[in-house]
Protein backbone atom coordinates (compact mmCIF):
# COMPACT_ATOMS: atom_id res chain seq x y z
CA UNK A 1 -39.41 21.38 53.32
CA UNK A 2 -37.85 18.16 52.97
CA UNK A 3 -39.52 14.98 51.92
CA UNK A 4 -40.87 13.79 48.42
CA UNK A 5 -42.36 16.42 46.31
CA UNK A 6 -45.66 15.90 44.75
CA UNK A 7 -46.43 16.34 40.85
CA UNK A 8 -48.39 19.75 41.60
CA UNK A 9 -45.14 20.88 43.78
CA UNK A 10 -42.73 20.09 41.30
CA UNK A 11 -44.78 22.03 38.23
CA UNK A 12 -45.14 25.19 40.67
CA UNK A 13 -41.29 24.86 41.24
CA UNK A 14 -40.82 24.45 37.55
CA UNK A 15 -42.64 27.52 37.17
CA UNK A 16 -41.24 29.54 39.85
CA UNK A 17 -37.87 28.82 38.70
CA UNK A 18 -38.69 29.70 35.57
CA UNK A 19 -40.04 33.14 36.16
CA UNK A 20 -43.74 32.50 35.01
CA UNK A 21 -46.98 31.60 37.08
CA UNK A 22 -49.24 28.25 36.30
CA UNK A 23 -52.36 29.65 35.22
CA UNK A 24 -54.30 26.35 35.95
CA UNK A 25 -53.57 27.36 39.38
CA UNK A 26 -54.72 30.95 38.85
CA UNK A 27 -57.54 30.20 37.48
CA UNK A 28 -58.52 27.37 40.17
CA UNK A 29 -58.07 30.61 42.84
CA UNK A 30 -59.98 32.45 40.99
CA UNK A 31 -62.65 30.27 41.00
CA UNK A 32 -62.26 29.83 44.86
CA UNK A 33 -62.91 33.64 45.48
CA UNK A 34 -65.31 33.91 42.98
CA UNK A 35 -67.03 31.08 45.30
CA UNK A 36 -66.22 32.86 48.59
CA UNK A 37 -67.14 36.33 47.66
CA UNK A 38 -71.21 35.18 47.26
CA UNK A 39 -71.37 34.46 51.47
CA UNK A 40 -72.17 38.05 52.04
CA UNK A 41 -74.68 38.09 50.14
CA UNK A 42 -76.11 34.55 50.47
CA UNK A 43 -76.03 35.54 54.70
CA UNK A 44 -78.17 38.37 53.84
CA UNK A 45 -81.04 35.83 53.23
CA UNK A 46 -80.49 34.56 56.88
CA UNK A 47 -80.89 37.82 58.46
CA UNK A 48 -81.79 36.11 62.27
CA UNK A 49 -78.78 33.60 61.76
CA UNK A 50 -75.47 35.19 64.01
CA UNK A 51 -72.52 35.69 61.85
CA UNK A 52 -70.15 33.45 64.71
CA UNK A 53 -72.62 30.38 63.62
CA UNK A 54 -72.45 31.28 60.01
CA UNK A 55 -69.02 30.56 60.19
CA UNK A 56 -69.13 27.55 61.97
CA UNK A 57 -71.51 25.89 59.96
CA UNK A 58 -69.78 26.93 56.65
CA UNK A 59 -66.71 26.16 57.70
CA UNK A 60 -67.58 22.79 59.80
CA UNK A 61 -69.72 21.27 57.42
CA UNK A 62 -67.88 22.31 54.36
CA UNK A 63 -64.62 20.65 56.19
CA UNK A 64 -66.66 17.83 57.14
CA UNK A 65 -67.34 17.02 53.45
CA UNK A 66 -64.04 17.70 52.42
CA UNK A 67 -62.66 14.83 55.04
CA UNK A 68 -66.13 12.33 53.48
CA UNK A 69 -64.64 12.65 49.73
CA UNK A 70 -60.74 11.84 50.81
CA UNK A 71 -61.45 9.35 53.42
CA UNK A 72 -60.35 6.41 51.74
CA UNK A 73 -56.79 8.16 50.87
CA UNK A 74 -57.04 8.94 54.46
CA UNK A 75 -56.94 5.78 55.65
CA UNK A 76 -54.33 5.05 53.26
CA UNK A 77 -51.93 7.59 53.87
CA UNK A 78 -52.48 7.82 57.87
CA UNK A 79 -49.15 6.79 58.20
CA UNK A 80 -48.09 9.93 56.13
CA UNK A 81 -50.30 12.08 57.89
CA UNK A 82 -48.87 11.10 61.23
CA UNK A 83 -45.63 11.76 60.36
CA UNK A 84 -46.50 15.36 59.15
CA UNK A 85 -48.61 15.61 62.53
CA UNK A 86 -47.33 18.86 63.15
CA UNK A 87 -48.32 20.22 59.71
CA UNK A 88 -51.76 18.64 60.07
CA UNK A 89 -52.72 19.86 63.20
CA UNK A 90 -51.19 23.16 63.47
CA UNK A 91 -53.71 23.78 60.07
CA UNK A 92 -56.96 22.01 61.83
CA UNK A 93 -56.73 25.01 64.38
CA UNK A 94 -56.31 27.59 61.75
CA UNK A 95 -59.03 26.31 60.07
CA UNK A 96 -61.38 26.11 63.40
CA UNK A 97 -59.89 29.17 64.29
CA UNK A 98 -60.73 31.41 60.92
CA UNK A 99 -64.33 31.39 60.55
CA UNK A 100 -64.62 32.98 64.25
CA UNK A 101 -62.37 35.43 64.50
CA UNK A 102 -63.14 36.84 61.15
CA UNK A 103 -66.81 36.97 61.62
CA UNK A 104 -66.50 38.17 64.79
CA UNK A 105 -63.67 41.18 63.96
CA UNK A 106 -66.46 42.53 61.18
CA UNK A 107 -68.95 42.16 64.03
CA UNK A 108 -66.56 43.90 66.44
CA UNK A 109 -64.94 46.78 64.53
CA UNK A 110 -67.44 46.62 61.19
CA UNK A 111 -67.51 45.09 57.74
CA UNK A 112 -65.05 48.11 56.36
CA UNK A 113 -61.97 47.26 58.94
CA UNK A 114 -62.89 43.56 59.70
CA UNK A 115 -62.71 43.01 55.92
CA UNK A 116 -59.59 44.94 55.12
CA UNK A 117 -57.74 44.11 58.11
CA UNK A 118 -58.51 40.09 57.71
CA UNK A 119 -58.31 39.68 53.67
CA UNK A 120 -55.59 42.57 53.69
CA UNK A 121 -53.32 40.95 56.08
CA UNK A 122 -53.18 37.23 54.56
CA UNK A 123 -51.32 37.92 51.62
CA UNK A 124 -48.36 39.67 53.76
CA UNK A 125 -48.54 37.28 56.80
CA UNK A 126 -48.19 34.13 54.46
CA UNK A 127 -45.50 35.58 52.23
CA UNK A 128 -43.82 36.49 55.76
CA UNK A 129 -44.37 32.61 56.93
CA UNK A 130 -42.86 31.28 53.71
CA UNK A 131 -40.00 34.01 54.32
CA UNK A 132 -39.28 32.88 57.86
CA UNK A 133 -39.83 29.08 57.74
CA UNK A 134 -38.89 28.17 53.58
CA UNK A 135 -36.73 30.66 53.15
CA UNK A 136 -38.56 32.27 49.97
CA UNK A 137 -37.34 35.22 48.71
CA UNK A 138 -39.71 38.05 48.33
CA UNK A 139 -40.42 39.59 44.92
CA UNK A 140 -40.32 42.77 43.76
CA UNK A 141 -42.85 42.12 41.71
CA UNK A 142 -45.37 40.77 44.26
CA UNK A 143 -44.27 42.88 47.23
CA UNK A 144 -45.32 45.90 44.58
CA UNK A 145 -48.24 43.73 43.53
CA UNK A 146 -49.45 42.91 47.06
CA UNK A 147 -49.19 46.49 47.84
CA UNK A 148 -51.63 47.78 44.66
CA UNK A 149 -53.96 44.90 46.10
CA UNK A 150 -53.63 46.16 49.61
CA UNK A 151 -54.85 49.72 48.68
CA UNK A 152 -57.50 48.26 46.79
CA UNK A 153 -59.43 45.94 49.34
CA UNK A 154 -58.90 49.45 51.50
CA UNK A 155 -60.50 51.98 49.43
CA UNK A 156 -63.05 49.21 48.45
CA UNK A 157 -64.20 48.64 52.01
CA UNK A 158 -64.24 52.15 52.85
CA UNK A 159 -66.82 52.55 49.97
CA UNK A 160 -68.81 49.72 51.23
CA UNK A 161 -68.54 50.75 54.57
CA UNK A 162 -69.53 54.64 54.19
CA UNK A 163 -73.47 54.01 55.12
CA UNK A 164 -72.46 52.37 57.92
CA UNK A 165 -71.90 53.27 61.68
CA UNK A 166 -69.02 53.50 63.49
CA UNK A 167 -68.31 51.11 66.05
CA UNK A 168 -66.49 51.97 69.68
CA UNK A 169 -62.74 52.58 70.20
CA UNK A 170 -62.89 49.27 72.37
CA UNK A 171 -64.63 47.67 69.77
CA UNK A 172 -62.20 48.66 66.80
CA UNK A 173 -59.52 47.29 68.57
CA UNK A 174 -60.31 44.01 69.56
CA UNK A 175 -62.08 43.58 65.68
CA UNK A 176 -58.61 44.69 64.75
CA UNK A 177 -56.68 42.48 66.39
CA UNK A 178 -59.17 39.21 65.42
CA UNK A 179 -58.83 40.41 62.10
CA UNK A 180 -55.14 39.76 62.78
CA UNK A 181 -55.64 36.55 64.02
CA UNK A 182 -58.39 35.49 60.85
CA UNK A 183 -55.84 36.79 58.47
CA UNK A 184 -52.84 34.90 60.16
CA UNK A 185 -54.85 31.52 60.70
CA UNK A 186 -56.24 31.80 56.38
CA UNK A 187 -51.75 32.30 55.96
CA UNK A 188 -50.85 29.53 58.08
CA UNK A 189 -53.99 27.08 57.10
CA UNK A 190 -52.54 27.51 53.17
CA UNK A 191 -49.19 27.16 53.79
CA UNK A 192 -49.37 24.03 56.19
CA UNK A 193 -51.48 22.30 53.40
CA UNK A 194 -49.26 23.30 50.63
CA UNK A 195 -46.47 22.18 52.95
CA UNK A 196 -47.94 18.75 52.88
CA UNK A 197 -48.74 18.54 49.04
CA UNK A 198 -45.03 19.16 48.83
CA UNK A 199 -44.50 16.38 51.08
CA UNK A 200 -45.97 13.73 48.70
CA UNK A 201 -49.57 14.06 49.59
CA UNK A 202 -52.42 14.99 47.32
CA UNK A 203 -54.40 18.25 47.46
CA UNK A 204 -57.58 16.04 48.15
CA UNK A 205 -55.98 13.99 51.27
CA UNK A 206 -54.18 17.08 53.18
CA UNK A 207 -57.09 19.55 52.39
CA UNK A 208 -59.45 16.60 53.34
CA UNK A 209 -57.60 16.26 56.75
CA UNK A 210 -57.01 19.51 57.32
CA UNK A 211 -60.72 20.55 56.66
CA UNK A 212 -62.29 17.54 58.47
CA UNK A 213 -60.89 18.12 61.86
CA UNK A 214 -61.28 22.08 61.79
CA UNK A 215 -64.51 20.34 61.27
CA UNK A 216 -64.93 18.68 64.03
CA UNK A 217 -63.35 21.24 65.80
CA UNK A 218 -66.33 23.54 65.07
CA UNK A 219 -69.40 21.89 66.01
CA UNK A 220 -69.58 22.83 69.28
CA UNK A 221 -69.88 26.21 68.26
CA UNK A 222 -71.99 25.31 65.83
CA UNK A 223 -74.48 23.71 68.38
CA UNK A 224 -74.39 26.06 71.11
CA UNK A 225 -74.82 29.33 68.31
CA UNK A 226 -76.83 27.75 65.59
CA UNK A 227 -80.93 26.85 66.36
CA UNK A 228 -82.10 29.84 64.12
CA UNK A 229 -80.99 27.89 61.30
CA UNK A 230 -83.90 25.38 62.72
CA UNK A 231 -86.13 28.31 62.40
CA UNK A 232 -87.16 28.31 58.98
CA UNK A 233 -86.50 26.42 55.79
CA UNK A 234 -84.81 29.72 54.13
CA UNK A 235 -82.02 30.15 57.13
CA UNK A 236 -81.72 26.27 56.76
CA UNK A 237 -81.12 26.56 52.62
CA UNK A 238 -78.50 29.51 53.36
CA UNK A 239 -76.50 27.29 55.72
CA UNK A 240 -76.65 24.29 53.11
CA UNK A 241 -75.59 26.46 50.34
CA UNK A 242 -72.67 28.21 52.38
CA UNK A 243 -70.84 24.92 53.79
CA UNK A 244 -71.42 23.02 49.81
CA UNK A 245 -70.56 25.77 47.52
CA UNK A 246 -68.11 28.49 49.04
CA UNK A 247 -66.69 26.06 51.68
CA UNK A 248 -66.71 22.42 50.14
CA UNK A 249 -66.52 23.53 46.58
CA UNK A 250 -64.36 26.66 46.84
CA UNK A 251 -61.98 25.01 48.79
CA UNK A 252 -61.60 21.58 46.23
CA UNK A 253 -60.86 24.53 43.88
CA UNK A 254 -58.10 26.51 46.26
CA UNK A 255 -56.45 23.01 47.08
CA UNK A 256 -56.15 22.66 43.85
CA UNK A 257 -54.74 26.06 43.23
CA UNK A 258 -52.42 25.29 46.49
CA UNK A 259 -50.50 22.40 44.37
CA UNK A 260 -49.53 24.50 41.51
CA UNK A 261 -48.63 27.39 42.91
CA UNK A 262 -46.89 29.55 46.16
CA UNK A 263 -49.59 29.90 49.37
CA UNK A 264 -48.29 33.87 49.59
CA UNK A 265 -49.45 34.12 45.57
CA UNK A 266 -52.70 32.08 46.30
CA UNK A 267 -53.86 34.34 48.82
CA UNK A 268 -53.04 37.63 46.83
CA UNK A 269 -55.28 36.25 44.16
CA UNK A 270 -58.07 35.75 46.49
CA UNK A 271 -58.14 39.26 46.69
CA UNK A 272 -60.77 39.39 44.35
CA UNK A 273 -62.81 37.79 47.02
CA UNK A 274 -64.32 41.15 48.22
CA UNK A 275 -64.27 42.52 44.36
CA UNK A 276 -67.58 40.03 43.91
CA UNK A 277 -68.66 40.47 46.93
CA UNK A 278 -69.29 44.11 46.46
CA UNK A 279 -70.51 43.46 42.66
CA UNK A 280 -73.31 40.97 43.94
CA UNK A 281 -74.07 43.77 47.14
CA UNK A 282 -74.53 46.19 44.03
CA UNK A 283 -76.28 43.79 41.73
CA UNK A 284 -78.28 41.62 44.06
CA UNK A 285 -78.63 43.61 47.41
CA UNK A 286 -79.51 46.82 46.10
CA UNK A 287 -76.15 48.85 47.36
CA UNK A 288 -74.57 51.52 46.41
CA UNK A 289 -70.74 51.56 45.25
CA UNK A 290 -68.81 55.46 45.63
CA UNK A 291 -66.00 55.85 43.18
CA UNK A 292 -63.65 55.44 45.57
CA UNK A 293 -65.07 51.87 45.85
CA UNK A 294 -64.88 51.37 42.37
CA UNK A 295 -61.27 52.75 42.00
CA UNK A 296 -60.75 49.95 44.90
CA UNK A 297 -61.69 47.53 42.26
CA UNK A 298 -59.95 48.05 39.06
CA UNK A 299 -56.42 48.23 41.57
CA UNK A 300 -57.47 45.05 42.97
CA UNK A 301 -57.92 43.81 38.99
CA UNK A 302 -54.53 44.96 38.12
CA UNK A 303 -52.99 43.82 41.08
CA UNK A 304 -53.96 40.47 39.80
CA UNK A 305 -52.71 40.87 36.49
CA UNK A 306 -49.16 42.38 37.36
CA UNK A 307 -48.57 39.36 39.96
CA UNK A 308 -49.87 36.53 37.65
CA UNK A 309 -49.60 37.65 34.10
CA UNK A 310 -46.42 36.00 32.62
CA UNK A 311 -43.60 38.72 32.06
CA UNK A 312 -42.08 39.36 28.46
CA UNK A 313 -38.21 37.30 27.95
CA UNK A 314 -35.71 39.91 27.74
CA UNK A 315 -33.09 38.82 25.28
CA UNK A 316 -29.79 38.85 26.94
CA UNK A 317 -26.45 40.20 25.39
CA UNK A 318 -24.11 37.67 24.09
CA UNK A 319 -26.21 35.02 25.36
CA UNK A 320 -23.61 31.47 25.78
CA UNK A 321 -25.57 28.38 23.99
């Protein structure tokens, strides 16, 4: 993209040109799925709450704070933002668009395929968007990485999912295809905020945009699908927690991890999203892991540590000085 390039843009192309990965950034991902994974559980304590207004208020509220802490560079850099309108708003639908469909494809076709098929596609869909639209070559090493991570969310959702039913053919499908749609709209939603970061603007002003109007963009749902959080003070503390700490808080720590390094790495990290979730299921919930679920696990683990652990110098042959 052209335009000025931010401080956190220029480390993670110092970085990426030199071959190694910026672990702040790693570790600021890693914090955002370790933030993320706890919804599943934390929406088991709001049993009477539908998962479609779950989403919404996580996702509205939690983008509605983001926009309260940046407003002032808001205002400040609204020219900026206008100019990258396209960027901005093309990211506030993704965002709006996210929590629904990928609530609603694990409603549809089940947590095992709504989880693979939304967290499983991200990592390919934005390393295709950077492909097609930045020109970024593809690595062997995370094409071979995202593929160990791949088979890992899959045999881990299968384990989680073996005591449950299994949904209609109608039903699979269209939870396939939103899971589709979640997993392209988390892609595009990282790569059009990175994309602004690179154009001079800090990861609290375009995540702060972004986030605000998805927002706004969810309340309706959030009115018209939302009363049972009314019902009781417990549904009411689940919806608090969701849209401060995996929503506002998780996603400080992923813009942060967005201006150090590549949206297509970012998103492979966040693999380990479902890795806590299913510890805290097993931990907190009472459920039961198969091997094949924990096999699922230690891939996902060492897909993260072959695509972000930095790789040994090899000394050349008659290197020139």
């Amino acid at each position: 993209m052209s335009g000025t390039t931010s401080g956190g843009g220029r480390s993670a192309a110092k970085a990426a040109s030199a071959g190694s990965v910026d672990l702040l950034g790693v570790f600021m991902c890693l914090l955002a799925a370790i933030a993320w994974g706890t919804t599943g559980t934390a929406a088991t304590f709001a049993p009477d709450v539908p998962a479609v207004a779950i989403g919404a208020a996580a996702m509205g509220f939690g983008g509605l704070l983001q926009a309260s802490r940046a407003l002032s560079g808001i205002r400040t850099n609204r020219g900026a933002l206008w100019r990258h309108r396209g960027l901005l708003i093309s990211g506030a639908l993704a965002v709006a668009i996210y929590p629904l469909a990928f609530y609603a494809s694990m409603r549809l076709a089940g947590v095992t395929i709504g989880t693979v098929i939304s967290l499983g596609s991200a990592p390919l869909l934005s390393a295709l968007i950077e492909n097609r639209l930045d020109g970024a070559r593809l690595t062997l090493r995370w094409t071979s990485g995202a593929a160990i991570g791949v088979t890992g969310i899959i045999l881990l959702s299968l384990g989680e999912g073996a005591h449950a039913g299994v949904a209609s053919g109608d039903n699979v499908v269209m939870g396939t295809v939103l899971g589709l749609v979640a997993g392209g709209t988390y892609a595009l939603y990282s790569w059009t905020t990175r994309g602004m970061m690179q154009a001079g603007l800090s990861s609290r002003i375009a995540m702060g945009a972004t986030f605000g109007i998805g927002g706004v963009l969810l309340m309706p749902v959030l009115f018209a699908t939302g009363a049972p959080f009314l019902m009781s003070a417990g549904n009411l503390a689940v919806g608090a927690y969701m849209a401060l700490v995996p929503m506002f808080l998780g996603y400080i720590a992923f813009g942060q991890a967005l201006s150090r390094i590549s949206a297509s790495l970012a998103t492979t990290i966040t693999l380990f999203e479902p890795v806590v979730a299913a510890l805290l299921a097993v931990v907190i919930v009472g459920e039961r892991l198969p091997i094949s679920g924990w096999t699922g696990v230690a891939l996902i683990v060492a897909c993260l540590i072959w695509t972000t652990a930095p790789l040994p110098r090899r000394r050349g042959r008659g290197r020139l000085s």
